[in-house]
C-alpha atoms as a PDB file:
ATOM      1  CA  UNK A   1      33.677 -46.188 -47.524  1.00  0.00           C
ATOM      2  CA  UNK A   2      33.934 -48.733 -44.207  1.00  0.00           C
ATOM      3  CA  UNK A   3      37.149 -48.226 -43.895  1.00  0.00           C
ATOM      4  CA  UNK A   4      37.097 -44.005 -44.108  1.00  0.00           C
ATOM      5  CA  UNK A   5      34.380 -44.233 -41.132  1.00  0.00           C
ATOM      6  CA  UNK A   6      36.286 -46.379 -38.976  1.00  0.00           C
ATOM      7  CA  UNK A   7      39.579 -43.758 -39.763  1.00  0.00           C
ATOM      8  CA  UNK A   8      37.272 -40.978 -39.014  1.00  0.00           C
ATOM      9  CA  UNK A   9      35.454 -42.618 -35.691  1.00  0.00           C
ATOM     10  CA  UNK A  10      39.384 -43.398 -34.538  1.00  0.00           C
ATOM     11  CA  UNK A  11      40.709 -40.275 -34.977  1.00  0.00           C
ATOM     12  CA  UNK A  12      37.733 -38.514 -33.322  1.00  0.00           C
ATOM     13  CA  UNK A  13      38.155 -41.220 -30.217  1.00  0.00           C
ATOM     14  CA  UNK A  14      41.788 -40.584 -29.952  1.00  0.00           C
ATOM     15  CA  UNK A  15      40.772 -36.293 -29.924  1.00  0.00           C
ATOM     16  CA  UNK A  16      39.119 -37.087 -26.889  1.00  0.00           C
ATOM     17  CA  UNK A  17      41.173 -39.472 -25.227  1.00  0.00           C
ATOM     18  CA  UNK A  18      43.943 -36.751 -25.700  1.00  0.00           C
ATOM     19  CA  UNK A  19      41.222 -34.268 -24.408  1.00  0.00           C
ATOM     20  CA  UNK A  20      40.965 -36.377 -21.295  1.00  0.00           C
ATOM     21  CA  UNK A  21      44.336 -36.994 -20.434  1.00  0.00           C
ATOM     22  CA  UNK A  22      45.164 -33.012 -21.143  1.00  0.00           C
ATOM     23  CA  UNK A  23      42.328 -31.940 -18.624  1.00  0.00           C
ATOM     24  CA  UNK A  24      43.704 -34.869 -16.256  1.00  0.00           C
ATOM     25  CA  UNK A  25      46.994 -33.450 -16.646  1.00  0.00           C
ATOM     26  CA  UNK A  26      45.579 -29.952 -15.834  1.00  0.00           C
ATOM     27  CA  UNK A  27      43.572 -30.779 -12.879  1.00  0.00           C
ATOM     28  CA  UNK A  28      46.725 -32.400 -11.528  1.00  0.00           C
ATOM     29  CA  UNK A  29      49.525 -29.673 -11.775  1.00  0.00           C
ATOM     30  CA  UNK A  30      46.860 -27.320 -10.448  1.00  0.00           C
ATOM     31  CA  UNK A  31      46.594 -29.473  -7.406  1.00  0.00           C
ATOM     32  CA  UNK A  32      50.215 -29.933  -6.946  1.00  0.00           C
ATOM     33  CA  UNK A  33      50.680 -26.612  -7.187  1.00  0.00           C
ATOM     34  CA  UNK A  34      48.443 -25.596  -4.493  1.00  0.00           C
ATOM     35  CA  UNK A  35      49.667 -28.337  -2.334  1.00  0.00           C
ATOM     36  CA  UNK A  36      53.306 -26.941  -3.158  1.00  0.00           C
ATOM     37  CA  UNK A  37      52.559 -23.112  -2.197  1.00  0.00           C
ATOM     38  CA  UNK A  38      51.103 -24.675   1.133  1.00  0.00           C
ATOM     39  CA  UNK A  39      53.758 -26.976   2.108  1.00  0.00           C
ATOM     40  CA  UNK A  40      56.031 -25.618   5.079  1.00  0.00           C
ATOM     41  CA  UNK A  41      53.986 -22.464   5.205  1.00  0.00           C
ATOM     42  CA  UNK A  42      53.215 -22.596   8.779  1.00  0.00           C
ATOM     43  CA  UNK A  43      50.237 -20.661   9.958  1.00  0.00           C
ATOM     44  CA  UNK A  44      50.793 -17.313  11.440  1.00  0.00           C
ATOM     45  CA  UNK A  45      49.227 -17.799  14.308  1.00  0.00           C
ATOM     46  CA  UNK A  46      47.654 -14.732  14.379  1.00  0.00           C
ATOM     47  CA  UNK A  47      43.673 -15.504  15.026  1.00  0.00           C
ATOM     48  CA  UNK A  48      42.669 -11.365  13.213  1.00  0.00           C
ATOM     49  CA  UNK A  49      39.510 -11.600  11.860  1.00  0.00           C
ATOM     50  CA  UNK A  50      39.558 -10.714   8.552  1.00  0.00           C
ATOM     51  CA  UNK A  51      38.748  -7.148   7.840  1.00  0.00           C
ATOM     52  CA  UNK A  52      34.775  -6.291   6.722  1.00  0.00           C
ATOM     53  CA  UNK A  53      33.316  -2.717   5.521  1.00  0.00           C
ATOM     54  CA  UNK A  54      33.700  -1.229   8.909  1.00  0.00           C
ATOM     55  CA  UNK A  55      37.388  -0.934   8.657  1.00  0.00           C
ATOM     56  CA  UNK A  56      37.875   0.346   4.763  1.00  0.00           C
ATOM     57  CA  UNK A  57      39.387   3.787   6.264  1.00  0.00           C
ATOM     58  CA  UNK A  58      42.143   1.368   7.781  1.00  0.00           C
ATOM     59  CA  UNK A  59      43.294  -0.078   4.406  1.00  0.00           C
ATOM     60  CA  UNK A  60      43.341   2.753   2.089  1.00  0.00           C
ATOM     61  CA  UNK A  61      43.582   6.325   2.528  1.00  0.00           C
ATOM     62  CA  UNK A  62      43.129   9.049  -0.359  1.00  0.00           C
ATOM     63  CA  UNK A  63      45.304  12.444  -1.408  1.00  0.00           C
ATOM     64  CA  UNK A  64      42.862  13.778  -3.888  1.00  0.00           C
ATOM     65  CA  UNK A  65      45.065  17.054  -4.228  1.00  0.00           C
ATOM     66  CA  UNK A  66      48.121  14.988  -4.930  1.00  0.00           C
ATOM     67  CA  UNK A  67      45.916  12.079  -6.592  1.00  0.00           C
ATOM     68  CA  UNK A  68      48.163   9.277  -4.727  1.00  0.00           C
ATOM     69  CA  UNK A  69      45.891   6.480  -3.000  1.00  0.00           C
ATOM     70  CA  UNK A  70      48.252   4.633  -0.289  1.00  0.00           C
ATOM     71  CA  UNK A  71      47.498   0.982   0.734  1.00  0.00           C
ATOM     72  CA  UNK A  72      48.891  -0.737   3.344  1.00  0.00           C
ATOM     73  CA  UNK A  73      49.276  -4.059   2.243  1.00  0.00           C
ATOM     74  CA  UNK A  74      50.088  -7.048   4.969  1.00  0.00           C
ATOM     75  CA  UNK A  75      50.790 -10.523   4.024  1.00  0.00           C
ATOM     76  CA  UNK A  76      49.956 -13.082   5.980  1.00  0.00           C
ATOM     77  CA  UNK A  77      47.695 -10.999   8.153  1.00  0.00           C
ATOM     78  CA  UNK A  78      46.345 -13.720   9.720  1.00  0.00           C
ATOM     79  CA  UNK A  79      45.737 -17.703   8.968  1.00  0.00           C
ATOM     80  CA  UNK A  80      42.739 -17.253   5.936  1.00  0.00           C
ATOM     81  CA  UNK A  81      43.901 -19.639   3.386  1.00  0.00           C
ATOM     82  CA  UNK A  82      46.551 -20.879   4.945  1.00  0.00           C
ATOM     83  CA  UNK A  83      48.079 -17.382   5.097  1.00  0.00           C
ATOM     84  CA  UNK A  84      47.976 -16.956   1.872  1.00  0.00           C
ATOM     85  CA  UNK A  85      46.558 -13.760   2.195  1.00  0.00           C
ATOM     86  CA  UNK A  86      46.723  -9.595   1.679  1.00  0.00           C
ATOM     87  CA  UNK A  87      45.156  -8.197   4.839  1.00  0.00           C
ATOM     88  CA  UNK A  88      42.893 -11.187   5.284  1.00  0.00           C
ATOM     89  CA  UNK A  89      41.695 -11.480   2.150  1.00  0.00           C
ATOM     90  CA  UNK A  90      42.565 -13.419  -0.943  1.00  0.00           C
ATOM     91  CA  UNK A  91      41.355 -14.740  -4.510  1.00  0.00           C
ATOM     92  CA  UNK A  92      39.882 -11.309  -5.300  1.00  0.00           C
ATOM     93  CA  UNK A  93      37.772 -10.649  -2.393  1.00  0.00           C
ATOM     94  CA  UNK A  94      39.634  -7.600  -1.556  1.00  0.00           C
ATOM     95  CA  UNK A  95      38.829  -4.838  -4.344  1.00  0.00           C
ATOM     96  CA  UNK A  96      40.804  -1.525  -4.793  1.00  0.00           C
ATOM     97  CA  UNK A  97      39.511   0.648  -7.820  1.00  0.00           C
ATOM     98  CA  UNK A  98      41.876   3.482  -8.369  1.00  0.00           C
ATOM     99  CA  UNK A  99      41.236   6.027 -11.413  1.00  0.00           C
ATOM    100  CA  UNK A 100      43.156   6.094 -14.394  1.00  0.00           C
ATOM    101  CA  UNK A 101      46.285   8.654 -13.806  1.00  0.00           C
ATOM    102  CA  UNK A 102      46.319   8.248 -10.401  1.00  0.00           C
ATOM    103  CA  UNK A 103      49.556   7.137  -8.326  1.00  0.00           C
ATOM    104  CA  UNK A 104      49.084   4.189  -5.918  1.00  0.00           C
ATOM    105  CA  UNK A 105      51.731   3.760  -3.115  1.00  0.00           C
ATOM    106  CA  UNK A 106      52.265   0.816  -1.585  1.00  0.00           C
ATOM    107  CA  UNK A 107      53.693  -0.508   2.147  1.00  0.00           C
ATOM    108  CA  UNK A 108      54.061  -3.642   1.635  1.00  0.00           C
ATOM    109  CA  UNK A 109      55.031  -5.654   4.920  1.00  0.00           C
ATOM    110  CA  UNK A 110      55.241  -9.762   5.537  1.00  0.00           C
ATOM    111  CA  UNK A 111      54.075 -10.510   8.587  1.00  0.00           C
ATOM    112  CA  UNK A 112      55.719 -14.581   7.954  1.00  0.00           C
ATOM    113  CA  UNK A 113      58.767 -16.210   8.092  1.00  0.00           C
ATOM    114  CA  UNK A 114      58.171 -17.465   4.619  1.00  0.00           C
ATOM    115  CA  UNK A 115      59.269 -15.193   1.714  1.00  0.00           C
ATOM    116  CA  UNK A 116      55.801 -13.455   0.151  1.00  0.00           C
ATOM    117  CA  UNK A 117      56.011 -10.284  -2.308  1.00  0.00           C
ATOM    118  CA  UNK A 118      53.352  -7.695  -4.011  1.00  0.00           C
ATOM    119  CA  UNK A 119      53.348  -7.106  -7.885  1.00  0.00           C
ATOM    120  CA  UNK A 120      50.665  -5.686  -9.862  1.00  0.00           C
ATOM    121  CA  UNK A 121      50.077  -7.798 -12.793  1.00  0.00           C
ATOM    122  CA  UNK A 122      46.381  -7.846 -15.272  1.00  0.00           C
ATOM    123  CA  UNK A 123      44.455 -10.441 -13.141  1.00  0.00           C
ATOM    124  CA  UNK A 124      44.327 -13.222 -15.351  1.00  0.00           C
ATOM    125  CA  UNK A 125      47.763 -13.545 -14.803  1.00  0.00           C
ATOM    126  CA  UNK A 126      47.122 -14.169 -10.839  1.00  0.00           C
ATOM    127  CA  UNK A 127      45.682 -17.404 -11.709  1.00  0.00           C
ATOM    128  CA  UNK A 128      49.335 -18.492 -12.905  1.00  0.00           C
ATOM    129  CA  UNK A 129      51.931 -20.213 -11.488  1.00  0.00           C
ATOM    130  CA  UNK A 130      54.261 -17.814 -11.832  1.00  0.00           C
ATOM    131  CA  UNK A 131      52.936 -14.071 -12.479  1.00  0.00           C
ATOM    132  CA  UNK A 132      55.101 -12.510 -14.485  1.00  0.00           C
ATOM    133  CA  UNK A 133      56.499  -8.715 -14.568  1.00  0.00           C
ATOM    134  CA  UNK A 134      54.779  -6.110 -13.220  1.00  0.00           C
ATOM    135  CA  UNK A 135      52.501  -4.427 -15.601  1.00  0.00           C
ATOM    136  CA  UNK A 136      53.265  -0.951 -14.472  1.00  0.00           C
ATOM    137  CA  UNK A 137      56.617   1.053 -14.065  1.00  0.00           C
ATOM    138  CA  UNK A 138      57.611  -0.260 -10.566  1.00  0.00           C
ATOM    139  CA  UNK A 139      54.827  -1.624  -9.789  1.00  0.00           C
ATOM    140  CA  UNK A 140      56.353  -4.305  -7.301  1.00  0.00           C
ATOM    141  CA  UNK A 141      58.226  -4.967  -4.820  1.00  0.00           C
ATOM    142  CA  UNK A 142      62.398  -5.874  -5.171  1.00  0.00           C
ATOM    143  CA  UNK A 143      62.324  -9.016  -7.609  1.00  0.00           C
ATOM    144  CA  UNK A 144      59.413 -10.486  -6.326  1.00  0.00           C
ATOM    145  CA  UNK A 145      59.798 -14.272  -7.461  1.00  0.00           C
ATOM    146  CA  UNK A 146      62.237 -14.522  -4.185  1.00  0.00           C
ATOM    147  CA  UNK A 147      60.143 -12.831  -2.114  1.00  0.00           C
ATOM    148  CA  UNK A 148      60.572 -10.783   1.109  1.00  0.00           C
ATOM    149  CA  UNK A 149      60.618 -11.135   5.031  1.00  0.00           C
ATOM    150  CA  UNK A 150      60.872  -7.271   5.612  1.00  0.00           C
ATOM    151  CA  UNK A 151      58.941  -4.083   4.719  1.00  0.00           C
ATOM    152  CA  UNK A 152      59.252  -2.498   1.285  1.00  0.00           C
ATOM    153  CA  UNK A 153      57.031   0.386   0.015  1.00  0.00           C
ATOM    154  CA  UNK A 154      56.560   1.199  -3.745  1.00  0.00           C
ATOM    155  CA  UNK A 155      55.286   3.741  -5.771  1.00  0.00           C
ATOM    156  CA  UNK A 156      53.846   3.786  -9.441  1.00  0.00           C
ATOM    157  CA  UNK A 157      51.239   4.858 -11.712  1.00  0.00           C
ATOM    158  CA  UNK A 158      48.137   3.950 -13.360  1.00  0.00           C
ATOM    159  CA  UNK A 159      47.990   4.601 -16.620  1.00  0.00           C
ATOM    160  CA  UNK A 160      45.861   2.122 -18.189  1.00  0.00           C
ATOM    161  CA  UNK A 161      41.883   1.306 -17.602  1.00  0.00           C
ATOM    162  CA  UNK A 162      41.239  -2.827 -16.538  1.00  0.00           C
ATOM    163  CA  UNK A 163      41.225  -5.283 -14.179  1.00  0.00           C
ATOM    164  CA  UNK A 164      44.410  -5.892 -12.208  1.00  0.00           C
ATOM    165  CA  UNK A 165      45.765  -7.688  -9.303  1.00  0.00           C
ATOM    166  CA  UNK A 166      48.460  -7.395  -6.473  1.00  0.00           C
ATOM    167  CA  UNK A 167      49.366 -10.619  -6.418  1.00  0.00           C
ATOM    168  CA  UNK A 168      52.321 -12.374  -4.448  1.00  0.00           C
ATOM    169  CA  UNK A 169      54.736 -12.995  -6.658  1.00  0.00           C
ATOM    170  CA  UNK A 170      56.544 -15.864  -5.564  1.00  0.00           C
ATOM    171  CA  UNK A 171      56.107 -19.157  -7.594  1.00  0.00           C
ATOM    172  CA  UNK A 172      52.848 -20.595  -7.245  1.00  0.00           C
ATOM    173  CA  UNK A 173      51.483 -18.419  -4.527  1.00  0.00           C
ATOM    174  CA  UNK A 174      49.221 -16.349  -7.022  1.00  0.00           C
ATOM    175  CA  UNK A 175      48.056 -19.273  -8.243  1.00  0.00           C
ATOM    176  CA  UNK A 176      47.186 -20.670  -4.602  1.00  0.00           C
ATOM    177  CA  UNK A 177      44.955 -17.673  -3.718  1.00  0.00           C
ATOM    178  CA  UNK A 178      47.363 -15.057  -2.402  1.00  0.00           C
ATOM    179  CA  UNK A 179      46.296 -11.800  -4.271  1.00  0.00           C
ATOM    180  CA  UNK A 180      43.118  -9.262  -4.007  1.00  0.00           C
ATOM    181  CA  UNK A 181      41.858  -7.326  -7.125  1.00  0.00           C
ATOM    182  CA  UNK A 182      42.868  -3.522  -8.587  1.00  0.00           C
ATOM    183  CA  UNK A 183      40.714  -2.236 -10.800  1.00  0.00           C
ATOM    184  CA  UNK A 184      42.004   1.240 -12.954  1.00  0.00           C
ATOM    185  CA  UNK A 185      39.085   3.114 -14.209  1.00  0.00           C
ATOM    186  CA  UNK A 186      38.171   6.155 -16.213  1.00  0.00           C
ATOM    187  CA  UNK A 187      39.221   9.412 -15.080  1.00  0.00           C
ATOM    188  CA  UNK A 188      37.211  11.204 -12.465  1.00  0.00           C
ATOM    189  CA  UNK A 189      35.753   8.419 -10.685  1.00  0.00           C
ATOM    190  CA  UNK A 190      37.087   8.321  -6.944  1.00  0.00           C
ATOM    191  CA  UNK A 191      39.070   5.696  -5.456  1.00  0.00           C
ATOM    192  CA  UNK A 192      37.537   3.185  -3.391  1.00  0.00           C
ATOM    193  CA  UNK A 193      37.574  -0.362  -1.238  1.00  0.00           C
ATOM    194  CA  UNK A 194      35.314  -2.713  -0.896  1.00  0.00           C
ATOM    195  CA  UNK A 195      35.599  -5.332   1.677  1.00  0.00           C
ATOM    196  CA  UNK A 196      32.974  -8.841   2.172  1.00  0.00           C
ATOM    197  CA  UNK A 197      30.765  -8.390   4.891  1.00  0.00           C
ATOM    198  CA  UNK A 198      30.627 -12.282   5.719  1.00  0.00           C
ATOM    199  CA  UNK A 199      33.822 -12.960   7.214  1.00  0.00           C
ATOM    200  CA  UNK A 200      35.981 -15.346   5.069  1.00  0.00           C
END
């Protein structure tokens, strides 16, 4: 009987020294990760303030007869989080909701000399260190794991209610904060932004 107690206390101690070490492990690629999408990305420069509820009619504009919303989308549109950023706003704060059916176009423009890109992936996938492929039909920009330093404008539809996100898809960029939400819902709801009023 002693000795089937001390197996069972030494297995359970090595489940959560293995525990440990995984988180440990976890916490640390996380870090390098964000450290990686920051290194040599130098700051724009560009001193914007990021943009609040006043100026939704600048970042989205609505064709209800042709239901087509068009976004322009600008990376690195100034220096909040490190320019990591879709028209000042990153991790989420930014949130388009588009109804289901509905095309979305896309201008996409980088406003850095370092390689960024848009794809629309489901939003836990923004969280990732690499994204993945688009979930809609050509929903991104031109291979979006290199990236681009020009304009590129895009087109698809959405044909499935959730939670999305256009997310830069260049390795570990997502992950670092550089993507704002998309939400598809039900048909017959109107498109819409909404900005934070505090500034980031």
């Amino acid at each position: 009987m002693n000795q089937i107690l001390r197996k069972l206390v030494s297995q359970s101690l090595c489940g959560v020294l293995l525990f440990c070490l995984t988180f440990k492990t976890t916490q640390n690629v996380n870090l390098c990760a964000d450290e990686a999408a920051h290194k040599d990305h130098p700051l724009s420069g560009r001193k914007n303030p990021s943009p609040g509820p006043d100026d939704i009619d600048k970042f989205i504009r609505v064709d209800r007869i042709a239901k087509t919303v068009f976004i322009p989308l600008a990376a690195t549109f100034n220096d909040a989080n490190h320019g990591m950023n879709f028209n000042g706003h990153y991790k989420g704060r930014a949130i388009y909701s588009v109804p289901k059916g509905w095309k979305v176009t896309i201008h996409f423009k980088n406003m850095s000399p370092v390689p960024h890109s848009a794809v629309v992936v489901e939003q836990v996938m923004a969280r990732k260190l690499q994204v993945g492929e688009p979930y809609f039909d050509g929903a991104s920009t031109t291979d979006p794991m290199k990236g681009l330093k020009k304009d590129e404008e895009f087109t698809f539809v959405v044909d499935d209610i959730g939670k999305f996100a256009i997310a830069c898809g260049f390795p570990a960029h997502s992950a670092s904060g550089h993507w704002i939400a998309l939400n598809v819902t039900k048909e017959g709801e109107t498109p819409s932004l909404k900005l934070p009023a505090s500034p980031l």
